[in-house]
N, C-alpha and C. Protein backbone atom coordinates (compact mmCIF):
# COMPACT_ATOMS: atom_id res chain seq x y z
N UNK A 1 -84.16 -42.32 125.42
CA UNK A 1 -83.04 -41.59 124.90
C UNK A 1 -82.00 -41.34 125.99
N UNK A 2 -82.25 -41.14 127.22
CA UNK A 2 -81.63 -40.54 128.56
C UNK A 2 -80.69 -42.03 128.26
N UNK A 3 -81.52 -43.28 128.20
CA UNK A 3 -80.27 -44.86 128.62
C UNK A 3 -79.90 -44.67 127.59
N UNK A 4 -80.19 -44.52 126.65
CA UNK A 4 -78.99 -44.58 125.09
C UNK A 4 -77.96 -43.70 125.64
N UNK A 5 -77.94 -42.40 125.87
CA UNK A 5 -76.37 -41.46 126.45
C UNK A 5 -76.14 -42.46 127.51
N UNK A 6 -77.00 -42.59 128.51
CA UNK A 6 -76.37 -43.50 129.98
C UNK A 6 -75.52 -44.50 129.36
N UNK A 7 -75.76 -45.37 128.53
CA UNK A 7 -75.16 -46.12 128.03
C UNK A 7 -74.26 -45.59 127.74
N UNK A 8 -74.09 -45.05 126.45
CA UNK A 8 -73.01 -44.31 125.77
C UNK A 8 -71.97 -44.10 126.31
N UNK A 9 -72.08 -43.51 127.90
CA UNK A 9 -71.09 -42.37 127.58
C UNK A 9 -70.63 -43.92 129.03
N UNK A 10 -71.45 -44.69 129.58
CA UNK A 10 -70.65 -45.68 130.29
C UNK A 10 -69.19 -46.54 128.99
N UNK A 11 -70.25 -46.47 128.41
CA UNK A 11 -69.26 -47.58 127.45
C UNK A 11 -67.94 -46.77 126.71
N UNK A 12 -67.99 -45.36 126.98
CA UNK A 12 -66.66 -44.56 126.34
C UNK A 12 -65.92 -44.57 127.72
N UNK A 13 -66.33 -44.28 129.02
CA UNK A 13 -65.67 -44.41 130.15
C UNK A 13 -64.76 -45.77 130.22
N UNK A 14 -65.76 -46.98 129.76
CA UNK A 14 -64.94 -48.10 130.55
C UNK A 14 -63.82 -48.65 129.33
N UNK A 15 -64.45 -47.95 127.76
CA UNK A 15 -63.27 -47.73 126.94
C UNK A 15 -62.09 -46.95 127.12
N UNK A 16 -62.44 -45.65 127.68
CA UNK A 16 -61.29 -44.60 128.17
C UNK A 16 -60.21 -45.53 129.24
N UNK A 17 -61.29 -45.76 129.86
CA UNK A 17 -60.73 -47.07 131.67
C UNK A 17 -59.37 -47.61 131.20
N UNK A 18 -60.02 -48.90 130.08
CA UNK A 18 -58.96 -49.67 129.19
C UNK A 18 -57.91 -49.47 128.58
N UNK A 19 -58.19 -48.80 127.90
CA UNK A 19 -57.38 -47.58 127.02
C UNK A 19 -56.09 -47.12 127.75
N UNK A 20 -56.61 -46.58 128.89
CA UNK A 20 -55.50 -45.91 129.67
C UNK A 20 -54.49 -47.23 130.41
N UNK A 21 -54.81 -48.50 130.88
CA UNK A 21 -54.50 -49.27 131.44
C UNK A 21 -53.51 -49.82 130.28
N UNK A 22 -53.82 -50.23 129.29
CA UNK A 22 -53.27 -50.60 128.49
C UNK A 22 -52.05 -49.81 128.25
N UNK A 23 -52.32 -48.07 128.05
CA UNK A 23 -51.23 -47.81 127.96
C UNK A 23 -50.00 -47.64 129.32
N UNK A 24 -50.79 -47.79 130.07
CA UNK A 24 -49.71 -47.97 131.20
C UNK A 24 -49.16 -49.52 131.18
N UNK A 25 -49.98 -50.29 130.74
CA UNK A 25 -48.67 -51.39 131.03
C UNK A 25 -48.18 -51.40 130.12
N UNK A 26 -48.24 -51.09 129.32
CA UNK A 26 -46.77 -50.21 127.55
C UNK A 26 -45.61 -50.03 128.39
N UNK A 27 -45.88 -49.08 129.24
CA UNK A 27 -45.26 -47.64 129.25
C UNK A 27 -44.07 -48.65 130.44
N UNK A 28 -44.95 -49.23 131.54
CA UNK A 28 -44.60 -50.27 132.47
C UNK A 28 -42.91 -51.14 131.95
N UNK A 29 -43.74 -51.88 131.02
CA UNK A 29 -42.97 -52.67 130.52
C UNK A 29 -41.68 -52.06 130.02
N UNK A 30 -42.36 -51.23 129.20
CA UNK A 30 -40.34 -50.11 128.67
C UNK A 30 -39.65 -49.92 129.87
N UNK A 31 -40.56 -49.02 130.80
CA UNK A 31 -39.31 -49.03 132.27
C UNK A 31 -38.57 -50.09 132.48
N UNK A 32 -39.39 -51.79 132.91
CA UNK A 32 -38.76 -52.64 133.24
C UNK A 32 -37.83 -52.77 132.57
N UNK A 33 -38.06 -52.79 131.29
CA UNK A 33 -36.55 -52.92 130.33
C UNK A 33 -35.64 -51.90 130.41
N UNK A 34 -36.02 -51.13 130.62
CA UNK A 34 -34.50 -49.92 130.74
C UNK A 34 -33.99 -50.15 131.82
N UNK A 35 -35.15 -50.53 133.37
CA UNK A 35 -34.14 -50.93 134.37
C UNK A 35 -33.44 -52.18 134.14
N UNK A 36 -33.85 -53.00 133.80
CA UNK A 36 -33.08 -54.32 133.23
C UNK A 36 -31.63 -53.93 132.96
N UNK A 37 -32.08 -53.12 132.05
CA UNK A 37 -30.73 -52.63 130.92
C UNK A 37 -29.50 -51.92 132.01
N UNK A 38 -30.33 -51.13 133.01
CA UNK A 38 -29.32 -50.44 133.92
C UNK A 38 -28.98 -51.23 134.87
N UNK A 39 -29.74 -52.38 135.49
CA UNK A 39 -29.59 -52.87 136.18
C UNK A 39 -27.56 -53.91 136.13
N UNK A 40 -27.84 -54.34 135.21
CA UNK A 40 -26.94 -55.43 134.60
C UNK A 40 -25.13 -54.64 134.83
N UNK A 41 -25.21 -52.87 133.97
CA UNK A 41 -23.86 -52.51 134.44
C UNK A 41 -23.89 -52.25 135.83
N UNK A 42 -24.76 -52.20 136.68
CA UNK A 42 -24.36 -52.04 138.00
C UNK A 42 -23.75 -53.13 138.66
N UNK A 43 -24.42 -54.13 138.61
CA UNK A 43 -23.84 -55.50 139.16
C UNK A 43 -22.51 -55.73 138.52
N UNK A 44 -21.93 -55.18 137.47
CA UNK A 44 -20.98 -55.76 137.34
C UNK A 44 -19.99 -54.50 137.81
N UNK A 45 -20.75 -53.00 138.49
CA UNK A 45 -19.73 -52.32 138.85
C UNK A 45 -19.60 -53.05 140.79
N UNK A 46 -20.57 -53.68 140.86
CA UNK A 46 -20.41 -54.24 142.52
C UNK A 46 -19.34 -55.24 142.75
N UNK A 47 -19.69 -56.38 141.17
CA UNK A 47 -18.32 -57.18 141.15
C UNK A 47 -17.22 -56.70 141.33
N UNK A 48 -16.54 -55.57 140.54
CA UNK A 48 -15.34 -54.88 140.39
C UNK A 48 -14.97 -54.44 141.97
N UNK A 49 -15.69 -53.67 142.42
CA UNK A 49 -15.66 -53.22 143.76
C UNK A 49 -15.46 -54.35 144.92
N UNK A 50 -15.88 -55.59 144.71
CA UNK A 50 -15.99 -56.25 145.55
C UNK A 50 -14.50 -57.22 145.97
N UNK A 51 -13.88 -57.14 144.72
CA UNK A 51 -12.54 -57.43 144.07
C UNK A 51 -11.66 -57.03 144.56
N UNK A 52 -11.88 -55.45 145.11
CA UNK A 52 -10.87 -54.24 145.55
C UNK A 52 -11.15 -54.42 146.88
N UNK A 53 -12.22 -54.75 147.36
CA UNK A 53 -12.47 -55.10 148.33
C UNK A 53 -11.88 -56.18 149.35
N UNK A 54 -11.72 -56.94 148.76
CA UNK A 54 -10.85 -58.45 149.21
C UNK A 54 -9.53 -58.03 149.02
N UNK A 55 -8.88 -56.94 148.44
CA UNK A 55 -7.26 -56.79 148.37
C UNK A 55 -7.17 -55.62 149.75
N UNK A 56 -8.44 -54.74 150.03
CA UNK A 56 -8.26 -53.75 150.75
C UNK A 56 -8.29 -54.93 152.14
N UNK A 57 -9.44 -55.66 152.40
CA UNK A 57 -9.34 -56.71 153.62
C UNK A 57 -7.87 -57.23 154.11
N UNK A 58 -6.82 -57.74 153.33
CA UNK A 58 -5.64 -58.11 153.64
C UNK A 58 -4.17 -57.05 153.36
N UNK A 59 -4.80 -56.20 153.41
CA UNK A 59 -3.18 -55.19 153.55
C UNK A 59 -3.35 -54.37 154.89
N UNK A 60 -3.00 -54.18 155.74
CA UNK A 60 -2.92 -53.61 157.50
C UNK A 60 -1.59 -54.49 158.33
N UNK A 61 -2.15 -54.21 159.45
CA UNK A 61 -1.18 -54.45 160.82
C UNK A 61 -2.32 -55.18 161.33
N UNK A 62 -1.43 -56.52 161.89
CA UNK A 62 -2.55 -57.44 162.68
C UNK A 62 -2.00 -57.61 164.16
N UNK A 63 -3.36 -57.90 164.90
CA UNK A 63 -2.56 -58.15 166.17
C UNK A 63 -2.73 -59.70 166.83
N UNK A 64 -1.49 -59.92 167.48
CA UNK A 64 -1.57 -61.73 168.10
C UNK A 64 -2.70 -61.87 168.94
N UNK A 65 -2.38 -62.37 169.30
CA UNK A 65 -3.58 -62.74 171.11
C UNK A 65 -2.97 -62.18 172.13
N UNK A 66 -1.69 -61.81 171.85
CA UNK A 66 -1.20 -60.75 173.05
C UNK A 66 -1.57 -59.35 173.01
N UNK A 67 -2.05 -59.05 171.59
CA UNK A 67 -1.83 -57.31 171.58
C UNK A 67 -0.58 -57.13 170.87
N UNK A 68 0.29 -57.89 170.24
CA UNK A 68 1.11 -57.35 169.71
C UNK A 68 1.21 -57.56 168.02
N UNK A 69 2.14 -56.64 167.87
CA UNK A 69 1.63 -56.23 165.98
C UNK A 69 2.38 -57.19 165.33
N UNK A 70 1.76 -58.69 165.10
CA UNK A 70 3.04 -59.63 164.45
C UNK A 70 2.29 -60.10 163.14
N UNK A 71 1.46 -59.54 162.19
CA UNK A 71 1.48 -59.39 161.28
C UNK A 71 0.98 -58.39 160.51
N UNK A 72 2.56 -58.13 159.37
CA UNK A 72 2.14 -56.85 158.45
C UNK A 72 2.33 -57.60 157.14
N UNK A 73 0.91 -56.69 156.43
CA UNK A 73 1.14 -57.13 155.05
C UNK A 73 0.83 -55.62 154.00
N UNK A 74 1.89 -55.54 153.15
CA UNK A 74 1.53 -54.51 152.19
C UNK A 74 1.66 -55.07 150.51
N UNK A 75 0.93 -54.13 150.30
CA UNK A 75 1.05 -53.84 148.58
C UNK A 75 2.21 -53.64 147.81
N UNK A 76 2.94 -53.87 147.15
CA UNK A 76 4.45 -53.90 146.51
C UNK A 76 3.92 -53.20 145.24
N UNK A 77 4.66 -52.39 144.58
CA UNK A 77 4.52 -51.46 143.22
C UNK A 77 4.39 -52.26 142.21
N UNK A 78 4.98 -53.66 142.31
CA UNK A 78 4.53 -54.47 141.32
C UNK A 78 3.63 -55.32 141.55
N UNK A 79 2.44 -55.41 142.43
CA UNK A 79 1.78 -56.16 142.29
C UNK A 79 1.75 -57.23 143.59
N UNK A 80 2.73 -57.65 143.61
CA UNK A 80 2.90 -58.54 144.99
C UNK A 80 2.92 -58.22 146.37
N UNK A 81 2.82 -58.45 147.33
CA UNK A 81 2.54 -58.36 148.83
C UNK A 81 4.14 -58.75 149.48
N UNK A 82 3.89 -57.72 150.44
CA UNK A 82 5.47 -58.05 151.44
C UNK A 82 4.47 -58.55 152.65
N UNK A 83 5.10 -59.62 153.10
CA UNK A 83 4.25 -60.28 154.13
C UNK A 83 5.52 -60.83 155.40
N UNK A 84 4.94 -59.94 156.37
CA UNK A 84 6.19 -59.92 158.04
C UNK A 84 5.36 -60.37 158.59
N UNK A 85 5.77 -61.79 159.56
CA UNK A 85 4.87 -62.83 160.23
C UNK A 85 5.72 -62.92 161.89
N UNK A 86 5.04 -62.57 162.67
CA UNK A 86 5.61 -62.62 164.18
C UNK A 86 5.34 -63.96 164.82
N UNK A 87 5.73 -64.60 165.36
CA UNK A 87 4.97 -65.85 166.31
C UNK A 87 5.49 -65.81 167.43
N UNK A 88 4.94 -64.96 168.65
CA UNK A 88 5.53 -64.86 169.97
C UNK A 88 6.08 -66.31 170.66
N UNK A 89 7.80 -65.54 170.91
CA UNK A 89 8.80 -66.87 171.60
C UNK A 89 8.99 -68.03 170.61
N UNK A 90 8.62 -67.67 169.48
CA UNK A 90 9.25 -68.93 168.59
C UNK A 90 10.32 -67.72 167.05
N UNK A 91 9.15 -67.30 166.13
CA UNK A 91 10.21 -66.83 165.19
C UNK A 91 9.50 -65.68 164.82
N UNK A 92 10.24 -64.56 163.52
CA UNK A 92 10.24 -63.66 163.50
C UNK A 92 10.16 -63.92 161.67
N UNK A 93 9.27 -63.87 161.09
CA UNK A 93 9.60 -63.97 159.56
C UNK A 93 9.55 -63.06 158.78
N UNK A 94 9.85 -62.40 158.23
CA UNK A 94 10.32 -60.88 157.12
C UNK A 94 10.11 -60.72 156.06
N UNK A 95 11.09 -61.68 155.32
CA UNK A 95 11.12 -61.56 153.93
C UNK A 95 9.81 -62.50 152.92
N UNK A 96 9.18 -62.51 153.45
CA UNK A 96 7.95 -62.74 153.14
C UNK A 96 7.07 -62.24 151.58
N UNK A 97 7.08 -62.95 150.90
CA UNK A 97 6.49 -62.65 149.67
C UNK A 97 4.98 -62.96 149.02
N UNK A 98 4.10 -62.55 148.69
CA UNK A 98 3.11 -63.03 148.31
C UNK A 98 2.35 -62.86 147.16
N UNK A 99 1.51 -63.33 146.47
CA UNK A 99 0.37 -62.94 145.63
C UNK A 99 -1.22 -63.66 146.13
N UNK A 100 -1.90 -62.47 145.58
CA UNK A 100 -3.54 -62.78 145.71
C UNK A 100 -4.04 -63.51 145.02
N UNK A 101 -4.75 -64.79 145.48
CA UNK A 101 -5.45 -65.80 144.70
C UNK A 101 -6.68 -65.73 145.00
N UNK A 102 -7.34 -66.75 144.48
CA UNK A 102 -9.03 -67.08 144.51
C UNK A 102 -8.76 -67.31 146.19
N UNK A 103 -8.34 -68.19 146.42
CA UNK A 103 -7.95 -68.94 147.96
C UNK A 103 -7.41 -68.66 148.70
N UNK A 104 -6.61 -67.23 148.90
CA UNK A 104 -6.23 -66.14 149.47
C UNK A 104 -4.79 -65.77 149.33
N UNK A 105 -4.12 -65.42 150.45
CA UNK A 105 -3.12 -64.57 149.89
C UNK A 105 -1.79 -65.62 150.07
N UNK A 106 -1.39 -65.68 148.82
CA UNK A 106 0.22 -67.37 149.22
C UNK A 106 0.92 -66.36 149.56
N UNK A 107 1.78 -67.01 150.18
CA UNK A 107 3.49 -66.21 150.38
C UNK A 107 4.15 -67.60 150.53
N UNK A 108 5.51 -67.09 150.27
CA UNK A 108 6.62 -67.73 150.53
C UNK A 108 7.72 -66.49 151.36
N UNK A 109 9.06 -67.51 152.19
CA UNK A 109 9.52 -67.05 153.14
C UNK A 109 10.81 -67.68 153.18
N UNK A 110 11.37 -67.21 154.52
CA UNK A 110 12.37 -67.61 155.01
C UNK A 110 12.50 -68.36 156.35
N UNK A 111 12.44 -69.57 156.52
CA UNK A 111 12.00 -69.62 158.14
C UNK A 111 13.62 -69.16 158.71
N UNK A 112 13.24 -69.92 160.02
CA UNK A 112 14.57 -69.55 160.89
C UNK A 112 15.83 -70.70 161.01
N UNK A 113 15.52 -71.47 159.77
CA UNK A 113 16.70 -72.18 159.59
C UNK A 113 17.21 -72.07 158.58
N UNK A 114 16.47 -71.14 157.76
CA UNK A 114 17.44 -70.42 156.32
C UNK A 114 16.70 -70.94 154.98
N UNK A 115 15.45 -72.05 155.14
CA UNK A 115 14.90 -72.70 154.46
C UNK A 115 13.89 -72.07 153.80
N UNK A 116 13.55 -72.65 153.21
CA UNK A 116 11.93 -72.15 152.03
C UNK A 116 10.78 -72.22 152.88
N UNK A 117 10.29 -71.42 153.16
CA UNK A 117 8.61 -71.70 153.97
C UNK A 117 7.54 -71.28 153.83
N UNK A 118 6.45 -71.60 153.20
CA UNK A 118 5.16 -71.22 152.58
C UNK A 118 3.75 -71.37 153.44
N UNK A 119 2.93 -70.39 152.74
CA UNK A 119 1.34 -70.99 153.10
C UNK A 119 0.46 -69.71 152.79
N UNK A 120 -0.38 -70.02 153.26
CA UNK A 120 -1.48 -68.85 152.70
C UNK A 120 -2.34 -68.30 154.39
N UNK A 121 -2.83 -67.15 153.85
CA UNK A 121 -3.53 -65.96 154.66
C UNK A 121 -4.62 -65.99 154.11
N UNK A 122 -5.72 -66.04 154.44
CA UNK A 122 -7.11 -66.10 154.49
C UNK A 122 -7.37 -65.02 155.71
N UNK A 123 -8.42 -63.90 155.10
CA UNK A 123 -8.88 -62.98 156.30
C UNK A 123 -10.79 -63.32 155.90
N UNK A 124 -11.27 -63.09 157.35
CA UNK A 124 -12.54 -63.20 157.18
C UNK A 124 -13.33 -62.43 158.25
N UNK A 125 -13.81 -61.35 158.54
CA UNK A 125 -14.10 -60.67 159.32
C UNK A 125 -13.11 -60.17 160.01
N UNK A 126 -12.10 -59.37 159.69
CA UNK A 126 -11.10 -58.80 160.12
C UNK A 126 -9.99 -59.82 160.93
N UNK A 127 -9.81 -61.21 160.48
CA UNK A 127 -9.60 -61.86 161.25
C UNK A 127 -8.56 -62.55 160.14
N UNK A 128 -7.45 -62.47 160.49
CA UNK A 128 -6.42 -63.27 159.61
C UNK A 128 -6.10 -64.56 159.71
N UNK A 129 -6.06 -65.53 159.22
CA UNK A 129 -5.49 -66.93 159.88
C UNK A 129 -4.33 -67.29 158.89
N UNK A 130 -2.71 -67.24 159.30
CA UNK A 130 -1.75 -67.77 158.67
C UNK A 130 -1.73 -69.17 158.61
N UNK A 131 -2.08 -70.20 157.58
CA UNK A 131 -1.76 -71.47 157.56
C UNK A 131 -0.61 -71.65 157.02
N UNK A 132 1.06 -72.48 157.25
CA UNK A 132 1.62 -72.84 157.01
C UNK A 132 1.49 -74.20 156.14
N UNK A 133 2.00 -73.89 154.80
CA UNK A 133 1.31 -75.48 154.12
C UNK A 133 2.49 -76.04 153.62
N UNK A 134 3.67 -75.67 153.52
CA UNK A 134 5.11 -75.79 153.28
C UNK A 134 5.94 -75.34 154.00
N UNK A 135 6.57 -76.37 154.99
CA UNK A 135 7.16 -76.09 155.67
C UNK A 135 8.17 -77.30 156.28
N UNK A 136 9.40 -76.94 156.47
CA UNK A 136 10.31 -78.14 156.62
C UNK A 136 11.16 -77.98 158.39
N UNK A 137 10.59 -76.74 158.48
CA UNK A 137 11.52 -76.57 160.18
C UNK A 137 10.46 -77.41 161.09
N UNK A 138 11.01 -77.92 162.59
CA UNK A 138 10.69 -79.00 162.85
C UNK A 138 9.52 -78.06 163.88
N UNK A 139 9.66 -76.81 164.09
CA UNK A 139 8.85 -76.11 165.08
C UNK A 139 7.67 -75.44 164.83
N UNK A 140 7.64 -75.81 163.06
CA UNK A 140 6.62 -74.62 162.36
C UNK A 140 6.13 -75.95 161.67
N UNK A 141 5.45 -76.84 162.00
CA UNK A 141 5.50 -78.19 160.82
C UNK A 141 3.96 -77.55 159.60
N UNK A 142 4.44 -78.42 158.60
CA UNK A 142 3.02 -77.37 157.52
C UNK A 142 1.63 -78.14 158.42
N UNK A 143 0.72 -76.95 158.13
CA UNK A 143 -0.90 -77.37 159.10
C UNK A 143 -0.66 -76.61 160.29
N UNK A 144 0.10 -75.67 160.46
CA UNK A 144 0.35 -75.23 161.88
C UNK A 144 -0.59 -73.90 161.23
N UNK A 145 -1.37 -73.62 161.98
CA UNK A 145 -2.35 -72.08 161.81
C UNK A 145 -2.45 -71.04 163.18
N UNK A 146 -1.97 -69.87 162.76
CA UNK A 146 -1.83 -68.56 163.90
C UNK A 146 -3.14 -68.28 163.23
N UNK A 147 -3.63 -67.27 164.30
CA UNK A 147 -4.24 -66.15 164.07
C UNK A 147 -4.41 -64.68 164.35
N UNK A 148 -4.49 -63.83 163.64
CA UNK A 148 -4.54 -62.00 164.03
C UNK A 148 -5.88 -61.44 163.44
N UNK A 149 -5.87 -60.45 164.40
CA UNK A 149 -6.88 -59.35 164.63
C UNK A 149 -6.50 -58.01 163.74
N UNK A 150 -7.52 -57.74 162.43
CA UNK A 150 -6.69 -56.61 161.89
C UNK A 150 -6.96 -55.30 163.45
N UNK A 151 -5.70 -54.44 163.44
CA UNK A 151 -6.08 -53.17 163.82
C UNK A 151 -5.83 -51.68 163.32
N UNK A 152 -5.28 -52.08 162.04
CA UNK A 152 -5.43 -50.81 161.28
C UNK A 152 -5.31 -51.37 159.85
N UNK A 153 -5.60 -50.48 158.58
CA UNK A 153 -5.42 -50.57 157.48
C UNK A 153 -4.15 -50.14 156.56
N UNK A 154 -3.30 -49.33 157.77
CA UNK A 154 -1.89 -49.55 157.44
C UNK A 154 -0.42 -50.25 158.12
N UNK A 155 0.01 -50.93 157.28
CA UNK A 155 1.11 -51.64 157.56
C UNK A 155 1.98 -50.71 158.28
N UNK A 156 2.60 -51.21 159.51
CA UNK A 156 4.18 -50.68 159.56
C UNK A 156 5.37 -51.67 159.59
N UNK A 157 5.92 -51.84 158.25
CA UNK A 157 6.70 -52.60 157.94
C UNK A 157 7.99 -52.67 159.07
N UNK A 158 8.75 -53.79 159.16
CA UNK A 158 9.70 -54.00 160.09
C UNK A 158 11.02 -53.51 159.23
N UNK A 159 11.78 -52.82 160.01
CA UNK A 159 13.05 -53.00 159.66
C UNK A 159 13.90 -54.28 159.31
N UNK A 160 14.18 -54.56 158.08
CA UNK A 160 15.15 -55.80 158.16
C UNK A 160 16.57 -55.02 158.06
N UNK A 161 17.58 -55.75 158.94
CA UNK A 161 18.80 -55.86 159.03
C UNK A 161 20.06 -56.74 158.47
């Protein structure tokens, strides 16, 4: 009689055992799905952020290889970028216009012969590189690439005259 309970009450234990296991991987599985479920709007709040992120990277004051502040780029109320391009002992560019692409930031310009002059800004570790990809003055030919050092996150725009 003693092994009939011994028995017994093993075989309600390793039923209880089961029982409980089972309901934990229930219980398991719902979590995973709710994190699933939460998981999914987060990533797409990292996308969003990451977006703002790449517009915050290219608006500051950059500096040449001398130390000096020869490129500013800001945010315009409508949307577009004012983009002032320095190139020590050659030119001084101002009126500089841009928008944000997949492929970074285009502008168009004015060179110093009164002409149309384009290209894009790519920053990548605080590190700007102006490529000229349109360009007709004989001193700036397109494929010509500067580079700047951001050193702050705000522009100080140049006076034009």
């Amino acid at each position: 009689m003693k092994k009939n309970c011994s028995i017994a009450l093993i075989v309600i234990l390793l039923m209880t055992t089961l029982w409980g296991c089972n309901v934990n991987t229930n219980d398991t599985t719902e979590v995973n799905q709710n994190t699933e479920k939460t998981t999914e709007p987060e990533e797409k709040v990292e996308l969003e952020e990451s977006a703002v992120l790449d517009e915050a990277a290219y608006i500051g004051e950059y500096l040449d290889e001398n130390g000096d502040a020869n490129l500013e780029i800001a945010k315009n109320d409508d949307g577009t970028y004012t983009v002032q391009i320095g190139i020590f002992r050659l030119t001084t560019i101002d009126d500089g216009v841009g928008e944000l692409t997949e492929e970074g930031l285009k502008f168009t310009a004015t060179d110093a012969a009164g002409n149309l002059i384009g290209g894009i800004i790519t920053v990548e570790d605080k590190i700007a590189t102006v490529t000229f990809t349109d360009s007709t003055w004989e001193y700036l030919p397109s494929g010509t690439a500067c580079q700047y050092t951001k050193s702050s996150d705000t522009p100080v725009l140049w006076e034009v005259y």
